[in-house]
N, C-alpha and C. Protein backbone atom coordinates (compact mmCIF):
# COMPACT_ATOMS: atom_id res chain seq x y z
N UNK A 1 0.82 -1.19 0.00
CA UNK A 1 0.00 0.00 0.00
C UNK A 1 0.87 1.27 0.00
N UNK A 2 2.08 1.06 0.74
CA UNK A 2 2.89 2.22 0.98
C UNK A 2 3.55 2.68 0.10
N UNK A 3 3.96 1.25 -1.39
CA UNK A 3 4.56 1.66 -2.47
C UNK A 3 3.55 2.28 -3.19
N UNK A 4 2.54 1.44 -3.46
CA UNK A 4 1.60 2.55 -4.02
C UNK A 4 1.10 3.92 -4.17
N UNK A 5 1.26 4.38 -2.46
CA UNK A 5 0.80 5.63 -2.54
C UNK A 5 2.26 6.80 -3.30
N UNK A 6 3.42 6.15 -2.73
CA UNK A 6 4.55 6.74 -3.33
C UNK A 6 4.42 6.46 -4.58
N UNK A 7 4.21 5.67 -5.22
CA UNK A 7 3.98 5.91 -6.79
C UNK A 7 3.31 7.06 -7.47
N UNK A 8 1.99 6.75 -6.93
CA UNK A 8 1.16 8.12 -7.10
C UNK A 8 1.88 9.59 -7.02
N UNK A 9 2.23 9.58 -5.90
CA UNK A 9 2.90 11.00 -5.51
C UNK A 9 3.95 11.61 -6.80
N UNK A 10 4.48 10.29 -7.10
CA UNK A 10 5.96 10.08 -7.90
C UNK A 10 5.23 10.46 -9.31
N UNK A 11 4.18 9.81 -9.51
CA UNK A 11 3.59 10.69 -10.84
C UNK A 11 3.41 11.92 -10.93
N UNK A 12 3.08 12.72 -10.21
CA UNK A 12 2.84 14.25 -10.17
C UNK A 12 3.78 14.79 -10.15
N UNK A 13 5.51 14.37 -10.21
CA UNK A 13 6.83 15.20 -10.38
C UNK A 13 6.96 15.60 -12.09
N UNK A 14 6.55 14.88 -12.79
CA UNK A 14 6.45 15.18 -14.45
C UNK A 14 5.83 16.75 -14.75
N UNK A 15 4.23 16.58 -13.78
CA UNK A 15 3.57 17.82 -13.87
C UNK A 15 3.84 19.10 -13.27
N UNK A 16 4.57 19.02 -12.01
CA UNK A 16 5.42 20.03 -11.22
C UNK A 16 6.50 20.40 -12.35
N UNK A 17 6.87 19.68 -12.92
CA UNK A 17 8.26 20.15 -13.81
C UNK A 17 7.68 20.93 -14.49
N UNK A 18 6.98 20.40 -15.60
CA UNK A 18 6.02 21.22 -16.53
C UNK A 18 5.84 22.81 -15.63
N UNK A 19 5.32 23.11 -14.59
CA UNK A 19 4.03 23.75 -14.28
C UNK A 19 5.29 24.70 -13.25
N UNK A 20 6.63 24.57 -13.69
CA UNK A 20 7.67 25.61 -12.77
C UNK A 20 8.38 26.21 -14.46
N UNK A 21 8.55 25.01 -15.17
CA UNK A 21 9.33 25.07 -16.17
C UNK A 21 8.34 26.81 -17.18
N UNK A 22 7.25 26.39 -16.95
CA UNK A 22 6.05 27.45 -17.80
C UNK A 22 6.33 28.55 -16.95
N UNK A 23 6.30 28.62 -15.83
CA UNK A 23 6.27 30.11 -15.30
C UNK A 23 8.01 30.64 -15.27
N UNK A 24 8.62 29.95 -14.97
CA UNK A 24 10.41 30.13 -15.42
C UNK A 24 10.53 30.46 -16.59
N UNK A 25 9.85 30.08 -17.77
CA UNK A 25 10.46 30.42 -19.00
C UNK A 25 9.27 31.49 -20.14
N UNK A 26 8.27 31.17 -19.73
CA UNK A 26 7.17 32.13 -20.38
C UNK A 26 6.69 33.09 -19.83
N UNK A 27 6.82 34.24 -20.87
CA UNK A 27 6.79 35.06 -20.35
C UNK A 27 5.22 35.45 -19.98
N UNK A 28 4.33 35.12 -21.01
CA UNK A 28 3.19 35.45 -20.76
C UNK A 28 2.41 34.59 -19.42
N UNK A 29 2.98 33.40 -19.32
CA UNK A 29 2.37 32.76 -18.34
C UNK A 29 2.98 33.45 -16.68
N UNK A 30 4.22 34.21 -16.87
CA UNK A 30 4.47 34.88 -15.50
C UNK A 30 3.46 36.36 -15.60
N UNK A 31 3.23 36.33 -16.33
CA UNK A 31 2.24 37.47 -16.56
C UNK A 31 0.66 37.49 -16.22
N UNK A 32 0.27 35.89 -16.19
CA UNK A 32 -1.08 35.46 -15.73
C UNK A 32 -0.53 34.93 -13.92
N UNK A 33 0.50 34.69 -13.82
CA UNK A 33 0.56 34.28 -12.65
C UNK A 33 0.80 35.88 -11.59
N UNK A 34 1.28 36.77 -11.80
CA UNK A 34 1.12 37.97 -11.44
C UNK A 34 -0.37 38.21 -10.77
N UNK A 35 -0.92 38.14 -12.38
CA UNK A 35 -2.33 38.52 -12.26
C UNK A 35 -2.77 37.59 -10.92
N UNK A 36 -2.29 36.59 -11.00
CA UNK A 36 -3.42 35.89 -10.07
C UNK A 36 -2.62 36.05 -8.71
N UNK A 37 -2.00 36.29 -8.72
CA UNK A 37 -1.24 37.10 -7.28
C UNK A 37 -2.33 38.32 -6.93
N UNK A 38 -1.87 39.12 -7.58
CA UNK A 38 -3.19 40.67 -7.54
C UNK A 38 -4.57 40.07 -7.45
N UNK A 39 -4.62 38.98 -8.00
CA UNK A 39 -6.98 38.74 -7.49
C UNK A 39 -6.87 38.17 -6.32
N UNK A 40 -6.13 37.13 -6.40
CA UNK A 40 -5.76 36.59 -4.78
C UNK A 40 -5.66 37.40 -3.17
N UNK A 41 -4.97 38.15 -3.84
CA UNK A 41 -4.30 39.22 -2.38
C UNK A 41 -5.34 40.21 -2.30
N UNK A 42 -5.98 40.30 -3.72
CA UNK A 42 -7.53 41.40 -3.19
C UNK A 42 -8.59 40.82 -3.05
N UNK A 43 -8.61 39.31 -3.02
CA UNK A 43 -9.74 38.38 -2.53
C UNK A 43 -10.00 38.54 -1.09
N UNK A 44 -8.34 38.47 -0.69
CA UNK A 44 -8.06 38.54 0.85
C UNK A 44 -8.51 39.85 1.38
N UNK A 45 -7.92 40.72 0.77
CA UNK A 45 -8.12 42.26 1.63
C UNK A 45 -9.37 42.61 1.68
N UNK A 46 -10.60 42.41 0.65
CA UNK A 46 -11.64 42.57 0.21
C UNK A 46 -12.59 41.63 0.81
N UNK A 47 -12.00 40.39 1.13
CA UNK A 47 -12.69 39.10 2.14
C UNK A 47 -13.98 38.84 1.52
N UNK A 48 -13.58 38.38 0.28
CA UNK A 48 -14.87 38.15 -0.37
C UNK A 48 -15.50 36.59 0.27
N UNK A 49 -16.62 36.20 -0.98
CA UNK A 49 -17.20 35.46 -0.26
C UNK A 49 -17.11 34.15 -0.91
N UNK A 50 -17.51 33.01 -0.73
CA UNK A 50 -16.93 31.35 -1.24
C UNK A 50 -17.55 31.46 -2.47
N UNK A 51 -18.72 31.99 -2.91
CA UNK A 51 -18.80 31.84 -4.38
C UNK A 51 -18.26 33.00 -5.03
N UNK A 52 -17.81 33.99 -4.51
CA UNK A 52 -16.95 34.48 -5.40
C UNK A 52 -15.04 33.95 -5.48
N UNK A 53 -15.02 33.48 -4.82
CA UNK A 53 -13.49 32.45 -4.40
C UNK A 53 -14.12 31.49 -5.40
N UNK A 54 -14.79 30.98 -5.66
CA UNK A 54 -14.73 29.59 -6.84
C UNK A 54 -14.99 30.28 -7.93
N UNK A 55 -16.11 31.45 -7.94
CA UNK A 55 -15.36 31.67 -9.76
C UNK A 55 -13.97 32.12 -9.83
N UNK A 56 -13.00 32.79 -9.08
CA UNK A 56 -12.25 32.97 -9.11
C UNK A 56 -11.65 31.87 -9.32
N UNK A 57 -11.46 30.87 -8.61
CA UNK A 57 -10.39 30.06 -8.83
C UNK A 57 -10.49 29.44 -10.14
N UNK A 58 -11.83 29.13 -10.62
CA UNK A 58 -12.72 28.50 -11.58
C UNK A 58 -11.60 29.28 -13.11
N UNK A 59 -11.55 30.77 -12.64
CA UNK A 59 -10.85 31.66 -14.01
C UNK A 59 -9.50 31.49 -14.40
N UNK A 60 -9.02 31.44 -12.74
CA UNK A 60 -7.52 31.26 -12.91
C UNK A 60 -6.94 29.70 -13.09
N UNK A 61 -7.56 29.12 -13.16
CA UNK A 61 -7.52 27.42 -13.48
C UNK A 61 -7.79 27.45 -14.48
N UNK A 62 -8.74 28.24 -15.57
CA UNK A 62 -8.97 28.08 -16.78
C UNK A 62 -7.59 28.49 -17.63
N UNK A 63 -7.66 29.97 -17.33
CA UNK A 63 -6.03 30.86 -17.96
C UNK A 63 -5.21 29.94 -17.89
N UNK A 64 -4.58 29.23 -16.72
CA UNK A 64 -3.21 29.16 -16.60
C UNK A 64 -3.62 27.41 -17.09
N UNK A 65 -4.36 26.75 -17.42
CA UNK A 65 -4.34 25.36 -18.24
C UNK A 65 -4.53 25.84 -19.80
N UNK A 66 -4.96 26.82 -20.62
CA UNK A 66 -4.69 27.48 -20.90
C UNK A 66 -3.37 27.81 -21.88
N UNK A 67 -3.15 28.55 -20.98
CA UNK A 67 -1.17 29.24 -21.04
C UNK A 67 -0.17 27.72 -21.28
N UNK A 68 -0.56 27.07 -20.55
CA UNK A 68 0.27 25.36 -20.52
C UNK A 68 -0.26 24.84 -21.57
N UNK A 69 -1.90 24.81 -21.88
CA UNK A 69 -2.05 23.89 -23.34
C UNK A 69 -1.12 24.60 -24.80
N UNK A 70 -1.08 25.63 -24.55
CA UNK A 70 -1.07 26.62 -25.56
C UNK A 70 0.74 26.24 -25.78
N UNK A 71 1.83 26.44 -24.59
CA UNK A 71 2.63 26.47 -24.95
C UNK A 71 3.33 25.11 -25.34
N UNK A 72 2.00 24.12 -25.13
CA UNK A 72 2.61 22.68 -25.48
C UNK A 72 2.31 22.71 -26.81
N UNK A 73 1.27 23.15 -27.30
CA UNK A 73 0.81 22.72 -28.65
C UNK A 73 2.04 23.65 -29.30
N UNK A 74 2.55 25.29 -29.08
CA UNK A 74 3.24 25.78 -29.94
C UNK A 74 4.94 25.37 -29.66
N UNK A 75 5.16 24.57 -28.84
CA UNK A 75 6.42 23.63 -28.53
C UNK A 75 6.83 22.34 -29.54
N UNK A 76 5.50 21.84 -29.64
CA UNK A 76 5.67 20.51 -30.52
C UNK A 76 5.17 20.85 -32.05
N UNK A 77 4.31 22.19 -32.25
CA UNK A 77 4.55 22.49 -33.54
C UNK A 77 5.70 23.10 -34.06
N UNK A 78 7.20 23.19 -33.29
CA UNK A 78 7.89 24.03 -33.81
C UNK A 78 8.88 22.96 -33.52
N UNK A 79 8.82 21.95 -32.91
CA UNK A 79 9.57 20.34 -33.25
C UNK A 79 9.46 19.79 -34.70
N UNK A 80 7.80 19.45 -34.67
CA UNK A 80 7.34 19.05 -35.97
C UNK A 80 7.92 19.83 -37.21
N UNK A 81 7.51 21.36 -37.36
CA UNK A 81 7.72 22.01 -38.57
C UNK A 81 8.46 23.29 -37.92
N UNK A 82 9.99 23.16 -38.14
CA UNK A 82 10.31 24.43 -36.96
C UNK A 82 10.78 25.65 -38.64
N UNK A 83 10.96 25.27 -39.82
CA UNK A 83 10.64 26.17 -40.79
C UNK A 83 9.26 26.77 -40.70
N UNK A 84 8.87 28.06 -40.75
CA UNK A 84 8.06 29.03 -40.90
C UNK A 84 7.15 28.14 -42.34
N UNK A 85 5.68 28.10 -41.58
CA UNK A 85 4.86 27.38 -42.14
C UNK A 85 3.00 27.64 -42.19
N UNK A 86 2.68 28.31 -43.28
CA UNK A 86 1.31 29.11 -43.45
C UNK A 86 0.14 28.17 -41.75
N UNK A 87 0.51 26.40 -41.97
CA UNK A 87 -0.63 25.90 -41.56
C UNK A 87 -0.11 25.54 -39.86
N UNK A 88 1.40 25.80 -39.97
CA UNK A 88 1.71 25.41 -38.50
C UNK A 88 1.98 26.84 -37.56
N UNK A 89 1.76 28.50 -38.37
CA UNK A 89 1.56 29.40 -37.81
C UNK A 89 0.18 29.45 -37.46
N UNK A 90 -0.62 28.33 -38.31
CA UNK A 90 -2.32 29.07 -37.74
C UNK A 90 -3.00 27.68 -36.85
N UNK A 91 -2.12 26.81 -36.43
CA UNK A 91 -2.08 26.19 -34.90
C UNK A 91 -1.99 26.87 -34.31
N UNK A 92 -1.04 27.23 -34.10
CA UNK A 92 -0.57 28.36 -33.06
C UNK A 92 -0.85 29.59 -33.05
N UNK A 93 -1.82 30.22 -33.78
CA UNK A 93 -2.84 31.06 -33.56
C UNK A 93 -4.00 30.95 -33.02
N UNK A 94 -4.30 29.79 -33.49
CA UNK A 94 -5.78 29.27 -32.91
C UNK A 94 -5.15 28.50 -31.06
N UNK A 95 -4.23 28.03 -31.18
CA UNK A 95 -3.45 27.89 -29.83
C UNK A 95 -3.84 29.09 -28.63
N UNK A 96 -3.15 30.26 -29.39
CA UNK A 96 -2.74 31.13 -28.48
C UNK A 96 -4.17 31.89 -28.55
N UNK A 97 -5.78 32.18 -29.33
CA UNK A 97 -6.91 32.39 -29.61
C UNK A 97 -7.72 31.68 -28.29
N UNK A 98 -7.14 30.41 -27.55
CA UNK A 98 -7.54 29.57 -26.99
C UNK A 98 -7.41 30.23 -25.40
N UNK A 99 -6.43 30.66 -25.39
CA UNK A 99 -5.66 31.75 -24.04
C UNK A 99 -6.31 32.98 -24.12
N UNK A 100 -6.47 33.68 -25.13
CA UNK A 100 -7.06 34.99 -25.30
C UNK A 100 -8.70 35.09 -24.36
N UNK A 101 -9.39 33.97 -25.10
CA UNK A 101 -10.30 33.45 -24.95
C UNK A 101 -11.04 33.34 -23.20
N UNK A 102 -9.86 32.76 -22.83
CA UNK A 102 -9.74 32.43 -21.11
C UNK A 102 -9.51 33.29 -20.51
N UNK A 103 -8.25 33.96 -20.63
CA UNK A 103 -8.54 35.39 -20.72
C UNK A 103 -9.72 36.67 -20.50
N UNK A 104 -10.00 36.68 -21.52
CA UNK A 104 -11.46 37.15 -21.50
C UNK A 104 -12.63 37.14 -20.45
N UNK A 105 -12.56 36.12 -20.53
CA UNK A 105 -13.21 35.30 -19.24
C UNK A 105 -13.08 35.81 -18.08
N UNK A 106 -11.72 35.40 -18.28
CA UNK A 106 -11.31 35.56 -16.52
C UNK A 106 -11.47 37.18 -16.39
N UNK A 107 -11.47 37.92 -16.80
CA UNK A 107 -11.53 39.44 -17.11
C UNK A 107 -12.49 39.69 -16.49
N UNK A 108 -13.39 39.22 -17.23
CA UNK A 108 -15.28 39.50 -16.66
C UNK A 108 -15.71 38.79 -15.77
N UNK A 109 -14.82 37.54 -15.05
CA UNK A 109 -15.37 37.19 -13.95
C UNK A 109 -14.64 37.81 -12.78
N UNK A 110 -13.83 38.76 -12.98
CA UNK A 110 -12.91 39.46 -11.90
C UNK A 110 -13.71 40.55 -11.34
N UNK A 111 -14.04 41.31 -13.30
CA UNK A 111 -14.95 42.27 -12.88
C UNK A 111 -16.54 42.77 -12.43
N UNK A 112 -16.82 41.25 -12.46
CA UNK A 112 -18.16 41.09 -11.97
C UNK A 112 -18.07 40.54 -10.17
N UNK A 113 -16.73 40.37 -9.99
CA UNK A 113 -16.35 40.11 -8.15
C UNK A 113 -15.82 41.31 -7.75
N UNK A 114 -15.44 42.11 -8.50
CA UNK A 114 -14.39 43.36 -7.60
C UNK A 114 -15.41 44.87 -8.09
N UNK A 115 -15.83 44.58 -9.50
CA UNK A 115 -16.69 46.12 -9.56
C UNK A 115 -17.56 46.04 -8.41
N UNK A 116 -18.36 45.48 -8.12
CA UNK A 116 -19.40 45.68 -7.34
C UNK A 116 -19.06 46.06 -5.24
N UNK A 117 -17.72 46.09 -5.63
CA UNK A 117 -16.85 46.52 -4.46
C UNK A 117 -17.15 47.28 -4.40
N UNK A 118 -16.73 48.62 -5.12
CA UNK A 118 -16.10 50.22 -5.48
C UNK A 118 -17.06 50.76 -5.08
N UNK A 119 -18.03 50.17 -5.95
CA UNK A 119 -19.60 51.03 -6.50
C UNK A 119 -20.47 50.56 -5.99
């Protein structure tokens, strides 16, 4: 039982790598992780309330899987075809369309938890 559970554990070092390696090296993904520093720390100061803490988390779980799908798909399209290529630039548009997207999202679910602060 005891190896088992260490196995388990031992699987989730692949995804920790991944998920230090993205915020170490991308830039845009240290840029969503910022962000979610700033909603976080004004979740706190602001002491919002549990359903506004789950869309929140709900946004920033979306972005930052996201930011990771995005930079896997434009990682292994530039393995596959790393010459400049009409159909493997518009993966990786529709890739990075995919982030924008979440984005978005997360935008309007911030500002539908924090406008109603102010005002």
């Amino acid at each position: 039982m005891i190896k088992f559970i260490l196995n388990r554990i031992k699987s989730f070092v692949p995804a920790f790598k991944g998920l230090f390696w993205l915020f170490k090296n991308e830039a845009n993904a240290q840029v969503h992780l910022l962000a979610t520093i700033v909603v976080i720390s004004a979740g706190f100061y602001f002491k919002i309330d549990a359903n506004d803490w789950l869309f929140l988390c709900f946004a920033i779980g979306l972005v930052i899987t996201a930011e990771a799908l995005n930079t896997a798909i434009e990682k292994l399209v530039d393995l596959l075809h790393p010459q400049k290529h009409q159909q493997a630039g518009l993966v990786k548009d529709l890739a990075s369309a995919g982030v924008l997207i979440a984005s978005m999202v997360a935008v309007v679910i911030a500002a539908l938890v924090f406008v109603p602060i102010f005002f």
